[in-house]
PDB file of N, CA and C in Angstrom:
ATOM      1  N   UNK A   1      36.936   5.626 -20.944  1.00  0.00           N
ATOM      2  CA  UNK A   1      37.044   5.756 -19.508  1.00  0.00           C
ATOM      3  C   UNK A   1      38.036   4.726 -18.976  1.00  0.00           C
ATOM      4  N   UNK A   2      39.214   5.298 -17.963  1.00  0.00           N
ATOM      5  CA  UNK A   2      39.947   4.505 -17.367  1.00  0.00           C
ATOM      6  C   UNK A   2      39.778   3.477 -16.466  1.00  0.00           C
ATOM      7  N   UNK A   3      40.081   2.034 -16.291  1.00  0.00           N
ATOM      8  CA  UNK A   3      39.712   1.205 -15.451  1.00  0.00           C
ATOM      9  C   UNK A   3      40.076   1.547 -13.810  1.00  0.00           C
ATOM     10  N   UNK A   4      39.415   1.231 -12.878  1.00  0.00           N
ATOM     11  CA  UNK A   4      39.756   1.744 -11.725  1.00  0.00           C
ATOM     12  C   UNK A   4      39.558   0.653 -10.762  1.00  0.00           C
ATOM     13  N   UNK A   5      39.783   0.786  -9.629  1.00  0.00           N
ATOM     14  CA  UNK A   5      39.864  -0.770  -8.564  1.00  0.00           C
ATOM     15  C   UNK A   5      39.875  -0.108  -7.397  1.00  0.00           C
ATOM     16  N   UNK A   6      38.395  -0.752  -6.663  1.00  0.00           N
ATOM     17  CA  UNK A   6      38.024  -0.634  -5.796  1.00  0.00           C
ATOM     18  C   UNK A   6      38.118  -1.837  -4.881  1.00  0.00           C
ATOM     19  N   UNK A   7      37.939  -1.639  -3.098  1.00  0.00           N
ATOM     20  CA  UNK A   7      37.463  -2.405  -2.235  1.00  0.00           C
ATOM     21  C   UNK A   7      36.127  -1.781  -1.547  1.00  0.00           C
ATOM     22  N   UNK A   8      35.341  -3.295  -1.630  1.00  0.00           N
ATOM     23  CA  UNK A   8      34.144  -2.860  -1.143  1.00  0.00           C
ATOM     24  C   UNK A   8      33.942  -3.630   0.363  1.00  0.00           C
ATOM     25  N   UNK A   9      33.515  -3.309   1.503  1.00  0.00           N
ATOM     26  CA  UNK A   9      33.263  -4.223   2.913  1.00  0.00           C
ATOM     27  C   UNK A   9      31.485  -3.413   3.193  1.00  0.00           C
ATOM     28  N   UNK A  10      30.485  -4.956   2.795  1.00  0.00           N
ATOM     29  CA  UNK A  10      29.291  -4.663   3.024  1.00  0.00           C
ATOM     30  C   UNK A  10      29.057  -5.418   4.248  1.00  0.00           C
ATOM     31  N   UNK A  11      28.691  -4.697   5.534  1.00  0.00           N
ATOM     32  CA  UNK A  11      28.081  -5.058   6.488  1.00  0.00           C
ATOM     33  C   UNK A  11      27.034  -5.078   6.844  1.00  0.00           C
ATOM     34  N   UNK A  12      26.465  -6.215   7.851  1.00  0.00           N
ATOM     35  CA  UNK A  12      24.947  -5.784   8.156  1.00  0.00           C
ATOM     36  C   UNK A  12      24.980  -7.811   8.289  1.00  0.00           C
ATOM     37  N   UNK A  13      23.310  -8.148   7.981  1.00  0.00           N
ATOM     38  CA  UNK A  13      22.942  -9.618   7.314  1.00  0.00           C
ATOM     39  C   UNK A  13      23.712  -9.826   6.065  1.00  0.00           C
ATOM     40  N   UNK A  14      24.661 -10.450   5.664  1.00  0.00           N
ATOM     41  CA  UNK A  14      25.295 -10.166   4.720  1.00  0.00           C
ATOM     42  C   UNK A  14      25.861 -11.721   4.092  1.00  0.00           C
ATOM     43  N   UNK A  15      25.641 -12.581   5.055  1.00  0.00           N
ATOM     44  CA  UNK A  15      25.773 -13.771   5.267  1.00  0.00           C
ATOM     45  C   UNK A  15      25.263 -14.648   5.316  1.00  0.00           C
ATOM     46  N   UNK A  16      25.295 -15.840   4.564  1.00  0.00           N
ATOM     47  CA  UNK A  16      24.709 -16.622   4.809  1.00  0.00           C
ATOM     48  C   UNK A  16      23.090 -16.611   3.854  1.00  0.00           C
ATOM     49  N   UNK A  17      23.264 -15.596   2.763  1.00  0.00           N
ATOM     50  CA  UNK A  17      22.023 -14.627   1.901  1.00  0.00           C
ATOM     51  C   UNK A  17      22.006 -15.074   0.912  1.00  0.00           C
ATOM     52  N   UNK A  18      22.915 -15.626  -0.050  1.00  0.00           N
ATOM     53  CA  UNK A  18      23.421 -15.635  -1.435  1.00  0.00           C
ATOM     54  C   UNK A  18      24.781 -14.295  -1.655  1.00  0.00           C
ATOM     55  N   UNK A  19      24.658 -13.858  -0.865  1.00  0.00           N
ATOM     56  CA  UNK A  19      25.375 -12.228  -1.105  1.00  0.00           C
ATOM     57  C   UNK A  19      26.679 -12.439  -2.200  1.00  0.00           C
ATOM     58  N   UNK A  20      27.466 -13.595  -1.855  1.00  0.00           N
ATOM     59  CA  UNK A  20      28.572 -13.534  -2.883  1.00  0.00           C
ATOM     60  C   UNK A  20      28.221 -14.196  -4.452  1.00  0.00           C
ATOM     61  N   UNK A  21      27.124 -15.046  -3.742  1.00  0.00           N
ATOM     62  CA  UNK A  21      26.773 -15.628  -5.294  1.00  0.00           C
ATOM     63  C   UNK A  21      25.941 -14.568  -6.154  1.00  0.00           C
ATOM     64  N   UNK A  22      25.195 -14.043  -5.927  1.00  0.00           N
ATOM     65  CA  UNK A  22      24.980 -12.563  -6.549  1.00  0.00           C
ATOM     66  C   UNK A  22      25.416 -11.388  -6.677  1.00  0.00           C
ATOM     67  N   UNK A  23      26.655 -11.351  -5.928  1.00  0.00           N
ATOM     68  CA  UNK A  23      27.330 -10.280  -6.543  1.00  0.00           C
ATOM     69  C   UNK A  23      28.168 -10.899  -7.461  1.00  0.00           C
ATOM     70  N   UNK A  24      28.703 -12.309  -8.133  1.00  0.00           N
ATOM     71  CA  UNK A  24      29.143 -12.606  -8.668  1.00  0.00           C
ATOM     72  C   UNK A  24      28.423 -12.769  -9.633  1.00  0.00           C
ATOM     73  N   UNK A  25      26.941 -12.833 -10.017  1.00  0.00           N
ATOM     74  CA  UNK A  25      25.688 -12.108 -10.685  1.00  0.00           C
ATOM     75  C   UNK A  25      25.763 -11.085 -11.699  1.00  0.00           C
ATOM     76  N   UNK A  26      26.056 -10.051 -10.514  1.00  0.00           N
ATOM     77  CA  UNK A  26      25.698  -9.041 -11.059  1.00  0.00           C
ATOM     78  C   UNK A  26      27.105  -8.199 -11.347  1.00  0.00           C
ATOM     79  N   UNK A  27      28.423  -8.904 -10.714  1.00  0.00           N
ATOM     80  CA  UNK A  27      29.711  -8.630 -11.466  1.00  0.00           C
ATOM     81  C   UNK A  27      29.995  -8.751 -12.792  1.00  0.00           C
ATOM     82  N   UNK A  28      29.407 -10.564 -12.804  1.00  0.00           N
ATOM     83  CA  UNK A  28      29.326 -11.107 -14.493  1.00  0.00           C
ATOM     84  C   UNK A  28      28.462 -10.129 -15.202  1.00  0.00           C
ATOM     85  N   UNK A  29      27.363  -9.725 -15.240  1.00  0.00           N
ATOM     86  CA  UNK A  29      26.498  -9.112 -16.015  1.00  0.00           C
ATOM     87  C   UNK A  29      26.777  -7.844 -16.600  1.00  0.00           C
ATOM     88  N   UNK A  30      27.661  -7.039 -15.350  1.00  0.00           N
ATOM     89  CA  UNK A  30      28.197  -5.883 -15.707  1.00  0.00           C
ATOM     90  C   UNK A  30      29.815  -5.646 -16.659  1.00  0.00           C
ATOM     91  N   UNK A  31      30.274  -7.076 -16.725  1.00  0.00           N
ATOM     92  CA  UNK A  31      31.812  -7.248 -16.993  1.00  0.00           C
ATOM     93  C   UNK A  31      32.705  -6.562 -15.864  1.00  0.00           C
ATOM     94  N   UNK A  32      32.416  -6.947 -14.967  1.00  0.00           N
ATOM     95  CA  UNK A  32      33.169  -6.238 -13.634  1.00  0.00           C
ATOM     96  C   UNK A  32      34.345  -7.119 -13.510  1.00  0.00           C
ATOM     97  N   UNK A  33      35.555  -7.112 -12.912  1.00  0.00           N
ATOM     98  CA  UNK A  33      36.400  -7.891 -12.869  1.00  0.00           C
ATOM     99  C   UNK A  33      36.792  -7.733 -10.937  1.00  0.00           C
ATOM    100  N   UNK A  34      37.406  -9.586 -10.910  1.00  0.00           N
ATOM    101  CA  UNK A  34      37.827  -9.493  -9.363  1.00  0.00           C
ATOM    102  C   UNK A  34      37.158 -10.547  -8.582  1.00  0.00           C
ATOM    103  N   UNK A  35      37.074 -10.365  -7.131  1.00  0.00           N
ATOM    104  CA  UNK A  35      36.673 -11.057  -6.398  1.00  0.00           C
ATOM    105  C   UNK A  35      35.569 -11.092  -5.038  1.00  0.00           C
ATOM    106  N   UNK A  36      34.892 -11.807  -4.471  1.00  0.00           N
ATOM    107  CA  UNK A  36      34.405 -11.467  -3.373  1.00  0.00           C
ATOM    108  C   UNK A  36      34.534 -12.723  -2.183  1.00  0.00           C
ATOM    109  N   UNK A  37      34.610 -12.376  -0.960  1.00  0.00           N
ATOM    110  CA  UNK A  37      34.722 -13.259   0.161  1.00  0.00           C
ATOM    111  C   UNK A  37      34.223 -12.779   1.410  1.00  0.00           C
ATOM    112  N   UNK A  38      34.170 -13.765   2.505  1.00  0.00           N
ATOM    113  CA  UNK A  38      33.212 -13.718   3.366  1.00  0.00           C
ATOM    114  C   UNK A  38      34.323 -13.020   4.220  1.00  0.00           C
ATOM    115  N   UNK A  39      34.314 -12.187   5.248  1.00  0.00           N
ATOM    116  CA  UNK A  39      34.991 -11.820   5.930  1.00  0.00           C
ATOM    117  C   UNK A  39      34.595 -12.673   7.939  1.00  0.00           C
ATOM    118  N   UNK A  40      35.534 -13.353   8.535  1.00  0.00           N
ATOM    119  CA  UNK A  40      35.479 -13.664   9.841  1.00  0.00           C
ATOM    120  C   UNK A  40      34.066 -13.043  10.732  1.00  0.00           C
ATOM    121  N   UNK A  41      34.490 -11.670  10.272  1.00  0.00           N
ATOM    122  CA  UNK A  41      33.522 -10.781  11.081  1.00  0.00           C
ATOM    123  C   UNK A  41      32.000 -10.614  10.753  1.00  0.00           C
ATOM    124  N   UNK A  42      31.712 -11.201  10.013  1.00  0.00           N
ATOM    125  CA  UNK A  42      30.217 -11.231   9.510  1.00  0.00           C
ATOM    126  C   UNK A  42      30.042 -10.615   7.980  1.00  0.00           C
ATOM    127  N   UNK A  43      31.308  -9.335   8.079  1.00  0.00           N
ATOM    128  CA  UNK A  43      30.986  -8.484   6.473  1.00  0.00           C
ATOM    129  C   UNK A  43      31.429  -9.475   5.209  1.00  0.00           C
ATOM    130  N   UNK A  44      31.277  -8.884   4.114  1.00  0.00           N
ATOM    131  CA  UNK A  44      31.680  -9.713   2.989  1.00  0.00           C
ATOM    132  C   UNK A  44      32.570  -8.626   2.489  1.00  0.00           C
ATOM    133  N   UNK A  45      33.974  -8.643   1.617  1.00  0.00           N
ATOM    134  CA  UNK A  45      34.827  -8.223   0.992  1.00  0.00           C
ATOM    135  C   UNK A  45      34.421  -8.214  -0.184  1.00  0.00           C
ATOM    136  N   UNK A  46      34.357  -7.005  -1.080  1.00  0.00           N
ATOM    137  CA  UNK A  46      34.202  -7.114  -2.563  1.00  0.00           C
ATOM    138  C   UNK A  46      36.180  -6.464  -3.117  1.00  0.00           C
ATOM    139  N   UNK A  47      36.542  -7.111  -4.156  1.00  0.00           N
ATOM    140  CA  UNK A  47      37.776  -6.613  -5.253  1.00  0.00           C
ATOM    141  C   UNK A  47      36.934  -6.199  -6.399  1.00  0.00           C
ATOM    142  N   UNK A  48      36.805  -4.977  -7.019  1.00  0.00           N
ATOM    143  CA  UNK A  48      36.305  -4.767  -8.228  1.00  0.00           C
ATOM    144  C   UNK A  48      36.857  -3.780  -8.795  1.00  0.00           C
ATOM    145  N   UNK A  49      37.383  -4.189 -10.243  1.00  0.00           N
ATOM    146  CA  UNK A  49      37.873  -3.409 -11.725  1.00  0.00           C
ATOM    147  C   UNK A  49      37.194  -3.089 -12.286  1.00  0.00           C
ATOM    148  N   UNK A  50      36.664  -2.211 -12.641  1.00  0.00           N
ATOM    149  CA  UNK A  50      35.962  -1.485 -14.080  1.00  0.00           C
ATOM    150  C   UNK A  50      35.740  -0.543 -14.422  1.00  0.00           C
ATOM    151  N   UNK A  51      35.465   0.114 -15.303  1.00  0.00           N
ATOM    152  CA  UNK A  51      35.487   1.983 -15.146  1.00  0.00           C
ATOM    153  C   UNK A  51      34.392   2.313 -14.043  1.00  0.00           C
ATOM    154  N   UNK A  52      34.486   3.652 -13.881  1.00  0.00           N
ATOM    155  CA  UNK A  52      33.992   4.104 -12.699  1.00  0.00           C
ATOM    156  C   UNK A  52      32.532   4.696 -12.704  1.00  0.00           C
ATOM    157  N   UNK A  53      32.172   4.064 -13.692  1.00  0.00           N
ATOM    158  CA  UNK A  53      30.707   4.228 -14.099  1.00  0.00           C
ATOM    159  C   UNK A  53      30.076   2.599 -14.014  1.00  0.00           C
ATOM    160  N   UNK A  54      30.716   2.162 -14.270  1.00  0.00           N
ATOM    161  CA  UNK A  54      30.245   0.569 -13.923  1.00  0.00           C
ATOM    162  C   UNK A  54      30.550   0.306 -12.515  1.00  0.00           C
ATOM    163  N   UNK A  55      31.514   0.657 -12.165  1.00  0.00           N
ATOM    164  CA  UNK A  55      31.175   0.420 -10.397  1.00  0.00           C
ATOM    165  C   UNK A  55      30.476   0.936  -9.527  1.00  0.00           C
ATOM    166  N   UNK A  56      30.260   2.324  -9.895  1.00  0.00           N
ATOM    167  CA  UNK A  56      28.999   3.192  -9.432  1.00  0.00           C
ATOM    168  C   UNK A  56      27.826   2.288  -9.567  1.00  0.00           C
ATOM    169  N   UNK A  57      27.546   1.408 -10.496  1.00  0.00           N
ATOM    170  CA  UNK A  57      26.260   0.351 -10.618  1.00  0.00           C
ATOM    171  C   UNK A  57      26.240  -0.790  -9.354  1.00  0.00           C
ATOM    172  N   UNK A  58      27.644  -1.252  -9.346  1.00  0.00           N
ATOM    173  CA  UNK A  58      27.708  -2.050  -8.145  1.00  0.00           C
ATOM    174  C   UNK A  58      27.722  -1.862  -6.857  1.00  0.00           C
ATOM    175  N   UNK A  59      28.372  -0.451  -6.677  1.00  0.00           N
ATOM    176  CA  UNK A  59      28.044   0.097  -4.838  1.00  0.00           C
ATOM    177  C   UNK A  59      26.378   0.630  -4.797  1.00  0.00           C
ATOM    178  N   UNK A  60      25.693   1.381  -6.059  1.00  0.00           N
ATOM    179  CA  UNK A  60      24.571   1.260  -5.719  1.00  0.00           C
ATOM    180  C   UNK A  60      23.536  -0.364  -5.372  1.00  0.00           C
ATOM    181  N   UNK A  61      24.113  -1.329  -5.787  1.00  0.00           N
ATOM    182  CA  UNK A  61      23.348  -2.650  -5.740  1.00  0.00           C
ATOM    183  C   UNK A  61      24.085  -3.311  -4.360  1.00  0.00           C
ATOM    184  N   UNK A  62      24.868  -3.081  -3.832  1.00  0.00           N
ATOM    185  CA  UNK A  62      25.383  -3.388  -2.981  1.00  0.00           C
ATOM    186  C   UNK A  62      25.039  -2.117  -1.739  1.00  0.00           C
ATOM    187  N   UNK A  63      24.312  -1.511  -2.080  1.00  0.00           N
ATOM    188  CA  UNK A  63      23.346  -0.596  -0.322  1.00  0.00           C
ATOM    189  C   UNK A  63      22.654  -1.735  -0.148  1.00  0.00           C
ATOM    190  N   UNK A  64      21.877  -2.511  -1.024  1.00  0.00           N
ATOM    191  CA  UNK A  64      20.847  -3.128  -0.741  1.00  0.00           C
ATOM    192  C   UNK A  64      20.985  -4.576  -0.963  1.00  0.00           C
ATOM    193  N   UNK A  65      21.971  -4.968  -1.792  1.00  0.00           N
ATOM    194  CA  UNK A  65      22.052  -6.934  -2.159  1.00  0.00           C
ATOM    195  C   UNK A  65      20.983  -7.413  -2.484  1.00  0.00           C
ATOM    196  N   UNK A  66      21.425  -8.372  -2.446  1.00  0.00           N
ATOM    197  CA  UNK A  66      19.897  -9.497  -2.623  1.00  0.00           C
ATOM    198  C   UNK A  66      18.707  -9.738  -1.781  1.00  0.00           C
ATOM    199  N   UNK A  67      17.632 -10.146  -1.982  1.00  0.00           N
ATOM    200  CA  UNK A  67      16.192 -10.023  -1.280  1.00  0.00           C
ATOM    201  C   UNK A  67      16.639 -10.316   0.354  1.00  0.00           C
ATOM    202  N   UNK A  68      17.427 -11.742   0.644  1.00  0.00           N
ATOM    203  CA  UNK A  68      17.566 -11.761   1.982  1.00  0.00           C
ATOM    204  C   UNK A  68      18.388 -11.345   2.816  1.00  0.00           C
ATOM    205  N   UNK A  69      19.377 -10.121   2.483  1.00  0.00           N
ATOM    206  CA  UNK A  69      19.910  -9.432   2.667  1.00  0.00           C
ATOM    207  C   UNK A  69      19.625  -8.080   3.687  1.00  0.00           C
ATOM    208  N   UNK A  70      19.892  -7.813   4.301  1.00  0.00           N
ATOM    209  CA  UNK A  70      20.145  -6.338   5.175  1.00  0.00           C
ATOM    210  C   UNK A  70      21.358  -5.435   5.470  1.00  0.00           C
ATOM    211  N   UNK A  71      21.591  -5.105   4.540  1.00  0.00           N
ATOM    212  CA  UNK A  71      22.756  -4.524   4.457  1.00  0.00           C
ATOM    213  C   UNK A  71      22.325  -3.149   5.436  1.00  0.00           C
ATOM    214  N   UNK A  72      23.834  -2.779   6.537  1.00  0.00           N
ATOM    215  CA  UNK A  72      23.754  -1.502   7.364  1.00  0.00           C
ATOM    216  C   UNK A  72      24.933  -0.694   7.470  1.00  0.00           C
ATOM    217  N   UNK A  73      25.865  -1.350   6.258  1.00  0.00           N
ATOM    218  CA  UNK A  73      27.104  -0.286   6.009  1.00  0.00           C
ATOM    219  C   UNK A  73      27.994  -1.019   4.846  1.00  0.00           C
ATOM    220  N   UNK A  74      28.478   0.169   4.071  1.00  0.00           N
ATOM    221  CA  UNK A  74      29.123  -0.141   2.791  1.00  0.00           C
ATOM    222  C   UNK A  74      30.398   1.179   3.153  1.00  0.00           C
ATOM    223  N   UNK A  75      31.816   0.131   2.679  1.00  0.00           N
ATOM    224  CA  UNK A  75      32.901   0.728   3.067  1.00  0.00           C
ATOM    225  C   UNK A  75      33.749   0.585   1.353  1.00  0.00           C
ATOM    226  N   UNK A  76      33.942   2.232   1.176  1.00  0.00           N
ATOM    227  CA  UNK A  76      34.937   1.751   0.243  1.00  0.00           C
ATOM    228  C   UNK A  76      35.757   1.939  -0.277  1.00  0.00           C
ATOM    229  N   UNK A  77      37.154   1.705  -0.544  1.00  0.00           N
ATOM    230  CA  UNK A  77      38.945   2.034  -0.830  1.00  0.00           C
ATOM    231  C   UNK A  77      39.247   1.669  -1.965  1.00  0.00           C
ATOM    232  N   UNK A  78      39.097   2.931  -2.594  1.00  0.00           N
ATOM    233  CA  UNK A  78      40.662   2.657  -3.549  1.00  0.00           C
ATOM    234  C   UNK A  78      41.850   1.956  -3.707  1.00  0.00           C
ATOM    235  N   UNK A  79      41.860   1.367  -4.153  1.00  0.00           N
ATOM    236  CA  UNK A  79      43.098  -0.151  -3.938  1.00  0.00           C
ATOM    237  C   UNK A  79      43.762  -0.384  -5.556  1.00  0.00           C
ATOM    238  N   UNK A  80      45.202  -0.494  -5.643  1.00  0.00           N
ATOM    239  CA  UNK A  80      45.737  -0.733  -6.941  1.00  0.00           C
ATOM    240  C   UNK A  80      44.898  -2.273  -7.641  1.00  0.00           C
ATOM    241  N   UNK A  81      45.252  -2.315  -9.023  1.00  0.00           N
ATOM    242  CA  UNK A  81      44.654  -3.009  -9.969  1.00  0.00           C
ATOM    243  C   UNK A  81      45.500  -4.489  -9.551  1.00  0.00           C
ATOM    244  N   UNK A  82      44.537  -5.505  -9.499  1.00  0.00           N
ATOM    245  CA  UNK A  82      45.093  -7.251  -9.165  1.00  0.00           C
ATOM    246  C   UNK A  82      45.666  -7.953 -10.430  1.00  0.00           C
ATOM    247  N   UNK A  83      44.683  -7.018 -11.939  1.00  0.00           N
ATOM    248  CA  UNK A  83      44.949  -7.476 -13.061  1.00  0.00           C
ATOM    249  C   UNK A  83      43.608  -9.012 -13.194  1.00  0.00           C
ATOM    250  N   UNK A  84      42.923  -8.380 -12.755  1.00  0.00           N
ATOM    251  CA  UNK A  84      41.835  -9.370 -12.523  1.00  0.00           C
ATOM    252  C   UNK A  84      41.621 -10.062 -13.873  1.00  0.00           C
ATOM    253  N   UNK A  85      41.354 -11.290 -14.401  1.00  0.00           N
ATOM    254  CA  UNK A  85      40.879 -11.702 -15.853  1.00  0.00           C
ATOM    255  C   UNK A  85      39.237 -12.172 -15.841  1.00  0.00           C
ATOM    256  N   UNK A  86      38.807 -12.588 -14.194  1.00  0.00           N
ATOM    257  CA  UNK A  86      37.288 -12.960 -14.310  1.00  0.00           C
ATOM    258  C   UNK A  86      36.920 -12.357 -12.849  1.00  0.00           C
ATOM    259  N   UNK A  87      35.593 -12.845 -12.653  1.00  0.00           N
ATOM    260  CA  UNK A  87      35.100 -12.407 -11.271  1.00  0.00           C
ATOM    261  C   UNK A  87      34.922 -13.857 -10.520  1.00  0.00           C
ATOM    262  N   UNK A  88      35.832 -13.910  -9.373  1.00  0.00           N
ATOM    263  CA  UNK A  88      35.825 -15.026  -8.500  1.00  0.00           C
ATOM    264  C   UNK A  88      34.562 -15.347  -7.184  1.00  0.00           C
ATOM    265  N   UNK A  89      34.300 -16.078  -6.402  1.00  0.00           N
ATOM    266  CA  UNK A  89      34.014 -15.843  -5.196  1.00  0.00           C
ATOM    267  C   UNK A  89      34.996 -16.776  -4.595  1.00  0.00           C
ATOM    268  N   UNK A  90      35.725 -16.320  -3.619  1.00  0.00           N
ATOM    269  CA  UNK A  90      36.992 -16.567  -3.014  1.00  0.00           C
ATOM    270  C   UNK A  90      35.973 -17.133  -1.569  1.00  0.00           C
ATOM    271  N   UNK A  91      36.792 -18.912  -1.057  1.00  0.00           N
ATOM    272  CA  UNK A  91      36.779 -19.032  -0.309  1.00  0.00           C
ATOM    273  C   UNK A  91      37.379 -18.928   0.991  1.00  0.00           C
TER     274      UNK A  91
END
């Protein structure tokens, strides 16, 4: 299966949760490649590489995030490859 690269923008409580430190969790766990950051506006930005069966794992874990989390919208684009080598959380 071909690698593919997505953008993810999870809105809602999204902040201030652990949200990037566990998706950097559950990026590592999956071998996901890329990055995540807090966005101005409250959402958090996900960058993610991996076939499209492994990212299907991460937009499903990302409806819901971590326990203190409330996620109330998940946005997500097709975006060319960064050439990612690890999974960051970008300040």
């Amino acid at each position: 299966m071909s690698d593919k690269s997505i953008r993810i923008e999870v809105s809602g409580r999204v902040q201030g949760v652990f949200f990037r430190a566990s998706t950097k969790e559950v990026c590592t766990k999956y071998g996901i490649l890329g990055w995540v950051r807090n966005l101005p506006g409250g959402s958090v930005l996900i960058h993610a590489e991996a076939s499209e069966e492994t990212l299907n794992r991460l937009l499903t874990w990302c409806q819901q995030g971590p326990p203190m989390a409330n996620v109330t919208n998940v946005q997500i684009e097709d975006v060319e490859s960064e050439d990612s080598v690890s999974f960051e959380i970008l300040h």
